[in-house]
Each structure stands twice: as structure tokens, then as C-alpha cells.
C-alpha atoms as a PDB file:
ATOM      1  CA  UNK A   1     -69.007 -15.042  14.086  1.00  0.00           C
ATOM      2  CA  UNK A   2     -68.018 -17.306  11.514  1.00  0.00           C
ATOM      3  CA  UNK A   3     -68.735 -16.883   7.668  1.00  0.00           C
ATOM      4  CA  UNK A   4     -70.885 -19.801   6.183  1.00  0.00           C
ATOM      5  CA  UNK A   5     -71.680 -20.777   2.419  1.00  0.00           C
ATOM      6  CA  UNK A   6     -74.883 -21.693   1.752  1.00  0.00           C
ATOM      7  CA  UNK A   7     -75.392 -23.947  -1.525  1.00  0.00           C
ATOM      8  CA  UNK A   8     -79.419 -24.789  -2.753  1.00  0.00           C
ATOM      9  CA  UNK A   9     -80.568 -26.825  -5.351  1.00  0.00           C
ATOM     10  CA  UNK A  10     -82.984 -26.145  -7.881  1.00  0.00           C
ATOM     11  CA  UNK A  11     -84.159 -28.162 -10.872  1.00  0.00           C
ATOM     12  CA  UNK A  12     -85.814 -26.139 -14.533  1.00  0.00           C
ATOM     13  CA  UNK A  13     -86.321 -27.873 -17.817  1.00  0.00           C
ATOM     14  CA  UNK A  14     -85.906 -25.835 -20.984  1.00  0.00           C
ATOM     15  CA  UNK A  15     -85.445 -26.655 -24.697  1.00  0.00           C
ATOM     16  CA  UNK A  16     -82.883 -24.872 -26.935  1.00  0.00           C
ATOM     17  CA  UNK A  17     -81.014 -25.393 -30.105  1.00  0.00           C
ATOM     18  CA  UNK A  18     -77.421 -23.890 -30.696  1.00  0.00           C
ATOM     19  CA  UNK A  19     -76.667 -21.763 -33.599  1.00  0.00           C
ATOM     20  CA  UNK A  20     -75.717 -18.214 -34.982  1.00  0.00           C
ATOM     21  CA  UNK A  21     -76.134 -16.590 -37.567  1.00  0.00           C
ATOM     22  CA  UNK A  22     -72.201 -15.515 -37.690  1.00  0.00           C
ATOM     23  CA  UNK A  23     -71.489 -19.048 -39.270  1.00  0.00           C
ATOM     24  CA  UNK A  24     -72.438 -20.852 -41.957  1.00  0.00           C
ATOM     25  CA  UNK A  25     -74.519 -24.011 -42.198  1.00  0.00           C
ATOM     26  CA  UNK A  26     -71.801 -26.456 -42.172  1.00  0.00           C
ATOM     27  CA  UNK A  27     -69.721 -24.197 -39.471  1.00  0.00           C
ATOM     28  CA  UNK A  28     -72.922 -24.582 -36.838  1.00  0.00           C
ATOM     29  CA  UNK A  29     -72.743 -28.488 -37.294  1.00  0.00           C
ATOM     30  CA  UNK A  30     -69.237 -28.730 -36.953  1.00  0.00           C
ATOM     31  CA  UNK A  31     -69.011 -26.213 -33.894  1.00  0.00           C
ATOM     32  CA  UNK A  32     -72.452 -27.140 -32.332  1.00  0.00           C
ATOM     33  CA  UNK A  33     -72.620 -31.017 -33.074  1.00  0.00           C
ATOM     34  CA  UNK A  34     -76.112 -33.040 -32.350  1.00  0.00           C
ATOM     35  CA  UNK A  35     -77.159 -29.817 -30.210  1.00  0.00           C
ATOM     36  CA  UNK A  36     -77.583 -28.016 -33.844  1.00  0.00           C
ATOM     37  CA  UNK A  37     -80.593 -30.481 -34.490  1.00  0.00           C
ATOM     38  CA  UNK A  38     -82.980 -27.544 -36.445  1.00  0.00           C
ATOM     39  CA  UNK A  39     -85.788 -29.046 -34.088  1.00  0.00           C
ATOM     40  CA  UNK A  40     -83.914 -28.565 -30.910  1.00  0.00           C
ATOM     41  CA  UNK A  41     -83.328 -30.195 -27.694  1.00  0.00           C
ATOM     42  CA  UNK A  42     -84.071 -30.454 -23.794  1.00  0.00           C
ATOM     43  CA  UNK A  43     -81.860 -30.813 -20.789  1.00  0.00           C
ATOM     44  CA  UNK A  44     -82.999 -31.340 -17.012  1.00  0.00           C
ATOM     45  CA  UNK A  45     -80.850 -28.062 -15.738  1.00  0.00           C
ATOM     46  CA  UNK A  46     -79.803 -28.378 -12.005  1.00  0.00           C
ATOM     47  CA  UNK A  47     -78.860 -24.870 -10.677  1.00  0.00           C
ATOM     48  CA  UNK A  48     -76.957 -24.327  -7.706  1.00  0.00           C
ATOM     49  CA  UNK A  49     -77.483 -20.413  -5.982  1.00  0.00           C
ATOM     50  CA  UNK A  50     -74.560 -20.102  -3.338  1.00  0.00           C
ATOM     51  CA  UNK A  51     -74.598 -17.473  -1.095  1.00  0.00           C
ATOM     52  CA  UNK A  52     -72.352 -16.045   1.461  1.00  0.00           C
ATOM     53  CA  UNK A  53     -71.966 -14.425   4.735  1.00  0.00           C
ATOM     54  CA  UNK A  54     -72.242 -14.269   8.808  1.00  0.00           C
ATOM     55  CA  UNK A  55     -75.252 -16.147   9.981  1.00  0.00           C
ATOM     56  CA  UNK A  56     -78.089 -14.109  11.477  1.00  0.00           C
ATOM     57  CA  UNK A  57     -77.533 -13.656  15.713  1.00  0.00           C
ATOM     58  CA  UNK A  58     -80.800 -14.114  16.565  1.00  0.00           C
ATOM     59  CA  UNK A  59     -81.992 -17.116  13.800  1.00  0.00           C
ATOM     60  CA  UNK A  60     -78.676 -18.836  13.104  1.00  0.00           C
ATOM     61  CA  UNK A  61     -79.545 -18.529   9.283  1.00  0.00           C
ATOM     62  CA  UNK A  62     -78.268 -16.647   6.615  1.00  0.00           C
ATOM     63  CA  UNK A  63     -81.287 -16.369   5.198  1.00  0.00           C
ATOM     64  CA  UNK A  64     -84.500 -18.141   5.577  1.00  0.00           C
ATOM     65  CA  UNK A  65     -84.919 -21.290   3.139  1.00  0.00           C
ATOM     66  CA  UNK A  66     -88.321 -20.759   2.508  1.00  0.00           C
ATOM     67  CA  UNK A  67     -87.580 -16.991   1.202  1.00  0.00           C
ATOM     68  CA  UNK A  68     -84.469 -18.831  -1.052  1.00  0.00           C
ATOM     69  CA  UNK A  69     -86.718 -20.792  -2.032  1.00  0.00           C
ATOM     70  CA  UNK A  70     -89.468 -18.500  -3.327  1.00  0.00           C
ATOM     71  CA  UNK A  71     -86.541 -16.217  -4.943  1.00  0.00           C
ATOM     72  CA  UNK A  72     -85.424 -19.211  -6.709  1.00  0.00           C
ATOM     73  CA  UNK A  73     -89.336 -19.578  -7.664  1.00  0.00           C
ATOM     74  CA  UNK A  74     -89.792 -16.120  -8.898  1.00  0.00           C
ATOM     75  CA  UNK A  75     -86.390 -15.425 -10.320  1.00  0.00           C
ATOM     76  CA  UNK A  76     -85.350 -18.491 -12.115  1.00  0.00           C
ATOM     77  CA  UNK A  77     -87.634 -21.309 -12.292  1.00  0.00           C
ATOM     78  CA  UNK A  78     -90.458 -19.313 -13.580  1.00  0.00           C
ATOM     79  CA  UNK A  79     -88.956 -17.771 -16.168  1.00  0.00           C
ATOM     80  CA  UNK A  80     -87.235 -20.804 -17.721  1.00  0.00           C
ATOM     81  CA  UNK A  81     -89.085 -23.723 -16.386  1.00  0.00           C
ATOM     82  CA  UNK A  82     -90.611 -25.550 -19.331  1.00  0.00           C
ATOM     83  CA  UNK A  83     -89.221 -22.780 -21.925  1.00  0.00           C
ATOM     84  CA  UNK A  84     -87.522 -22.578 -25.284  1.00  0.00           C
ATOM     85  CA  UNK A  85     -84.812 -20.566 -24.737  1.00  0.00           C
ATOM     86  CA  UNK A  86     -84.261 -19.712 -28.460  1.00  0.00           C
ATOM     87  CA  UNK A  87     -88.034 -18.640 -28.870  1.00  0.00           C
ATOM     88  CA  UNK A  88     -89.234 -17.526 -25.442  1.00  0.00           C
ATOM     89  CA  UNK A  89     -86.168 -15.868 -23.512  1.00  0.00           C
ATOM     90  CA  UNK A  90     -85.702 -12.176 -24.645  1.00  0.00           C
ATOM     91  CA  UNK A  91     -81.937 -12.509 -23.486  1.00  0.00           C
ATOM     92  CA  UNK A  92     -80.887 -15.203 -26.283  1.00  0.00           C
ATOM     93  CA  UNK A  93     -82.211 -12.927 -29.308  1.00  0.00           C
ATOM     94  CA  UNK A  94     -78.640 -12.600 -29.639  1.00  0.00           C
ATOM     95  CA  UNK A  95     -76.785 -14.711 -27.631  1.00  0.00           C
ATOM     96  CA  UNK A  96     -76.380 -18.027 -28.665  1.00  0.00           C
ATOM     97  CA  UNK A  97     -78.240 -20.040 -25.498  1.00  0.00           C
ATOM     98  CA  UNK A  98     -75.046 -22.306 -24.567  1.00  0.00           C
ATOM     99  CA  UNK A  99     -74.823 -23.247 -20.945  1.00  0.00           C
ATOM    100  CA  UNK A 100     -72.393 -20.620 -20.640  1.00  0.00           C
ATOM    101  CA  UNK A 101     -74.402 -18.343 -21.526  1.00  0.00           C
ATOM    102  CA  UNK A 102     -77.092 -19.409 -19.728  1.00  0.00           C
ATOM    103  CA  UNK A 103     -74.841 -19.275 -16.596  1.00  0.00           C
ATOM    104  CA  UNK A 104     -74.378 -16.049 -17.225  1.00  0.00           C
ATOM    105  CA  UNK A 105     -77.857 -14.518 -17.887  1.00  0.00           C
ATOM    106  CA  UNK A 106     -78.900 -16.454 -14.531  1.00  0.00           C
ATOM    107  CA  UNK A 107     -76.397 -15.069 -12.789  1.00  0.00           C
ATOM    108  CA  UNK A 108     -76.893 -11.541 -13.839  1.00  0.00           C
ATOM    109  CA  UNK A 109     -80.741 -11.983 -13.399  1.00  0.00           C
ATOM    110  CA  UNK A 110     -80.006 -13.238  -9.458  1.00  0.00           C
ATOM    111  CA  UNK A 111     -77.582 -10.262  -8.339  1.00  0.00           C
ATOM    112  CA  UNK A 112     -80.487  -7.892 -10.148  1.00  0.00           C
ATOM    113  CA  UNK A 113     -83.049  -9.249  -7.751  1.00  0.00           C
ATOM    114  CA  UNK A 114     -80.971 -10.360  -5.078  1.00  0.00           C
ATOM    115  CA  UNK A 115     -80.777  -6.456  -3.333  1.00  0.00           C
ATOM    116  CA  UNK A 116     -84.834  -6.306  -3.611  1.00  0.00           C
ATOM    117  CA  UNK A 117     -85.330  -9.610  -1.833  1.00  0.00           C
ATOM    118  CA  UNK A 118     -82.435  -9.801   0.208  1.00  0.00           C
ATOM    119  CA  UNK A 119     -80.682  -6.313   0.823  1.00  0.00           C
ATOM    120  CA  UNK A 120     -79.350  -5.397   4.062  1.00  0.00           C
ATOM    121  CA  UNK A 121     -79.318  -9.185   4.976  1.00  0.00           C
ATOM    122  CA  UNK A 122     -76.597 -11.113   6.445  1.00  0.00           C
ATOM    123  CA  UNK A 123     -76.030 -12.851   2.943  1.00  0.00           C
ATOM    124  CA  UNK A 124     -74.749 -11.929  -0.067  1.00  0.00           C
ATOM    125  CA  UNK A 125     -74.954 -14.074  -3.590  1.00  0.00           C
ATOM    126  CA  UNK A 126     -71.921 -15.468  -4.423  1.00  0.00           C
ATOM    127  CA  UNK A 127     -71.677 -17.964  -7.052  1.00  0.00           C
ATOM    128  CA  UNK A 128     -73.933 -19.748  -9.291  1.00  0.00           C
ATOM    129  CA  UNK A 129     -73.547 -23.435 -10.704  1.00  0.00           C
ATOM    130  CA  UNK A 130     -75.375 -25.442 -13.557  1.00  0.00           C
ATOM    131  CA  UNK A 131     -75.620 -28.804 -14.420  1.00  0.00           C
ATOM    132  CA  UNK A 132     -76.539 -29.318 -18.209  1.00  0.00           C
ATOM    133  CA  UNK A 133     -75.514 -32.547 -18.350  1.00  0.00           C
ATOM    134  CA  UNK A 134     -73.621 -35.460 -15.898  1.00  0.00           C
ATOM    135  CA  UNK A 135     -70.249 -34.224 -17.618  1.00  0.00           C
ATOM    136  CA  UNK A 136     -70.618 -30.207 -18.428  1.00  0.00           C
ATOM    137  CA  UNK A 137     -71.174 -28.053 -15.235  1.00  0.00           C
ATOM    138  CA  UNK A 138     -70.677 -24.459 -15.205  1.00  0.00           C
ATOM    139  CA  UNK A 139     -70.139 -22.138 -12.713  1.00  0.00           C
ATOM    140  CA  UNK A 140     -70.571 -18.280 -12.897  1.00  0.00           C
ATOM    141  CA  UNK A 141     -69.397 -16.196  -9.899  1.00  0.00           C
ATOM    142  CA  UNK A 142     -71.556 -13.187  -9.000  1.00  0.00           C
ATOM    143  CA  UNK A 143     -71.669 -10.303 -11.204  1.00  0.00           C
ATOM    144  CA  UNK A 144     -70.922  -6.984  -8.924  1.00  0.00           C
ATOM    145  CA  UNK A 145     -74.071  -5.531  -7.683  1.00  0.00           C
ATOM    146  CA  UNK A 146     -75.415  -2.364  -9.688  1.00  0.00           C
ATOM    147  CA  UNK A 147     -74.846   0.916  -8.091  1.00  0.00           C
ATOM    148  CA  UNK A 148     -77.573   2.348  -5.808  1.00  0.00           C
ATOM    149  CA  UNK A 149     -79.433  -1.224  -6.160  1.00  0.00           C
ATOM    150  CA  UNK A 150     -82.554  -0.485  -4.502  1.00  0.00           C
ATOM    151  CA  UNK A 151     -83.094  -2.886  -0.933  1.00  0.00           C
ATOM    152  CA  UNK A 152     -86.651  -2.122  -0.904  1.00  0.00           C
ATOM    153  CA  UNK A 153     -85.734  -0.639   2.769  1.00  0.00           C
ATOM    154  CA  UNK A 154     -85.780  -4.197   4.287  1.00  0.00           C
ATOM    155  CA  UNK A 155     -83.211  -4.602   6.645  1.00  0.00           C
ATOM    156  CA  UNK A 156     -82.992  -8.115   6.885  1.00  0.00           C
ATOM    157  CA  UNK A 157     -84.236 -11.311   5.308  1.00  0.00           C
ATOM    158  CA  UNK A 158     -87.213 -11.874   7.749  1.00  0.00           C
ATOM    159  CA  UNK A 159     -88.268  -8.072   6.886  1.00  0.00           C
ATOM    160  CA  UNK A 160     -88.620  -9.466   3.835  1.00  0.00           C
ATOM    161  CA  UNK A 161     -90.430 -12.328   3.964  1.00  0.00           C
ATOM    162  CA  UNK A 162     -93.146 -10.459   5.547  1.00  0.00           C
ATOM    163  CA  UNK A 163     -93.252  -7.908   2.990  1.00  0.00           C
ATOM    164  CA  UNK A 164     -94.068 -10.684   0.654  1.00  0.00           C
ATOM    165  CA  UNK A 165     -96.456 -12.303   2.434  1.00  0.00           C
END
């Protein structure tokens, strides 16, 4: 069978403000710009989750959207949705919460989970997108799995769904 890429959309607002302590004053606003404002900003984030792999024989899918959907849900959205990344997201104690960065802790945080919801699945994660703005996107492919990432024992993606349910 034939390998397919699967691409989803998923939408997260989220407030931070860019700075580090490793410059000075004058080096954060010259470095950082506007997005150095001591109040902060917002962005409307669009992530993209991409996965990979031979559809499923007997459904067609790689995975089920629904179940992408509710990873997306549990893994992402609700953990930055309506956040300040500065103040509320454990990861950017000390990392400076750039999109790149950001691309990067979501990424991590999706191959982490990705074996528990999805393990032994035809799919695997592959790449991760973000949309800060119209003009910056980054992309972030897949950090290698951890060894012995646990599956949970599922063996597929519908397996899985109905051990959430």
C-alpha cells in the first residue's frame, strides 16, 4: 500500500513577551523589537500536526480524526489555549518563548504522547508547523521517539479510541 501524509489544523491563543535575562535592557529591545513590550502580547497560533504512514487495511485511515482530534485537545490546545507562556508554561522558565521555541516544546510534547495514544498504529508523527503570524511559520520535524516509549499495549488507533472512551 501506499504511504499517505496526513496534515490537521488546529487553532490556540496564548500571550507572551520576549526577553532574557542574558541581555541587557537596551539589547532585548533591539533583538526583540515591539514583541519586548514589558506588558506582553497575543498571537492567534495555527498548528499543523503531520503524520505519516500506510493507511489502515480495513478503515482506509491512518488514524481516526476524531482520536487526532482529541490528542490535539489534550496535548496541545489545553495546555496553551488562552495561556501566558512566560507565566503559565513550566517549559519557558528558561527558554525564551519565541515561536521557535515554541515549535519545539510542541513538538517534543507530541512525540512524548504520541506512543500512548497512538503506538502500534499505522501512523507515525512526522512534522509539526506553526503559524505565528501571516509572514513567520515554523516548522519542527519530529523529535526521535524515547526509548522503550510505553504504547499502552494498544495495537492500533481504534484500540485506542476505545480505551479512552
Amino acid at each position: 500500500m501506499a504511504t499517505v501524509r496526513l496534515t490537521r489544523r488546529f487553532r490556540f491563543s496564548a500571550a507572551h513577551r520576549l526577553d532574557t535575562p542574558l541581555l541587557s535592557a537596551a539589547e532585548n529591545r533591539v533583538v526583540f523589537g515591539k514583541c519586548n513590550n514589558p506588558h506582553g502580547h497575543g498571537h492567534d497560533y495555527t498548528v499543523e500536526l503531520s503524520l505519516v504512514g500506510e493507511p489502515d487495511a480495513r478503515t482506509g485511515r491512518l488514524v481516526p480524526l476524531a482520536a487526532l482530534d482529541a490528542f490535539a485537545e489534550e496535548v496541545v490546545l489545553k495546555q496553551f489555549d488562552r495561556k501566558n507562556l512566560n507565566v503559565e508554561i513550566a517549559d519557558f522558565a528558561a527558554l525564551v518563548p519565541t515561536t521557535e521555541n515554541l515549535a519545539v516544546v510542541l513538538a517534543q510534547r507530541v512525540a512524548q504522547a504520541w506512543p500512548l495514544w497512538f503506538g502500534g498504529g499505522p501512523a507515525r508523527f512526522e512534522k509539526l508547523r506553526i503559524w505565528e503570524t501571516k509572514k513567520n511559520i515554523f516548522e519542527m520535524s519530529a523529535p526521535v521517539a524515547p526509548a522503550g516509549a510505553e504504547t499502552g499495549g494498544a495495537t492500533n488507533a481504534n484500540e485506542i479510541i476505545q480505551s479512552r472512551s
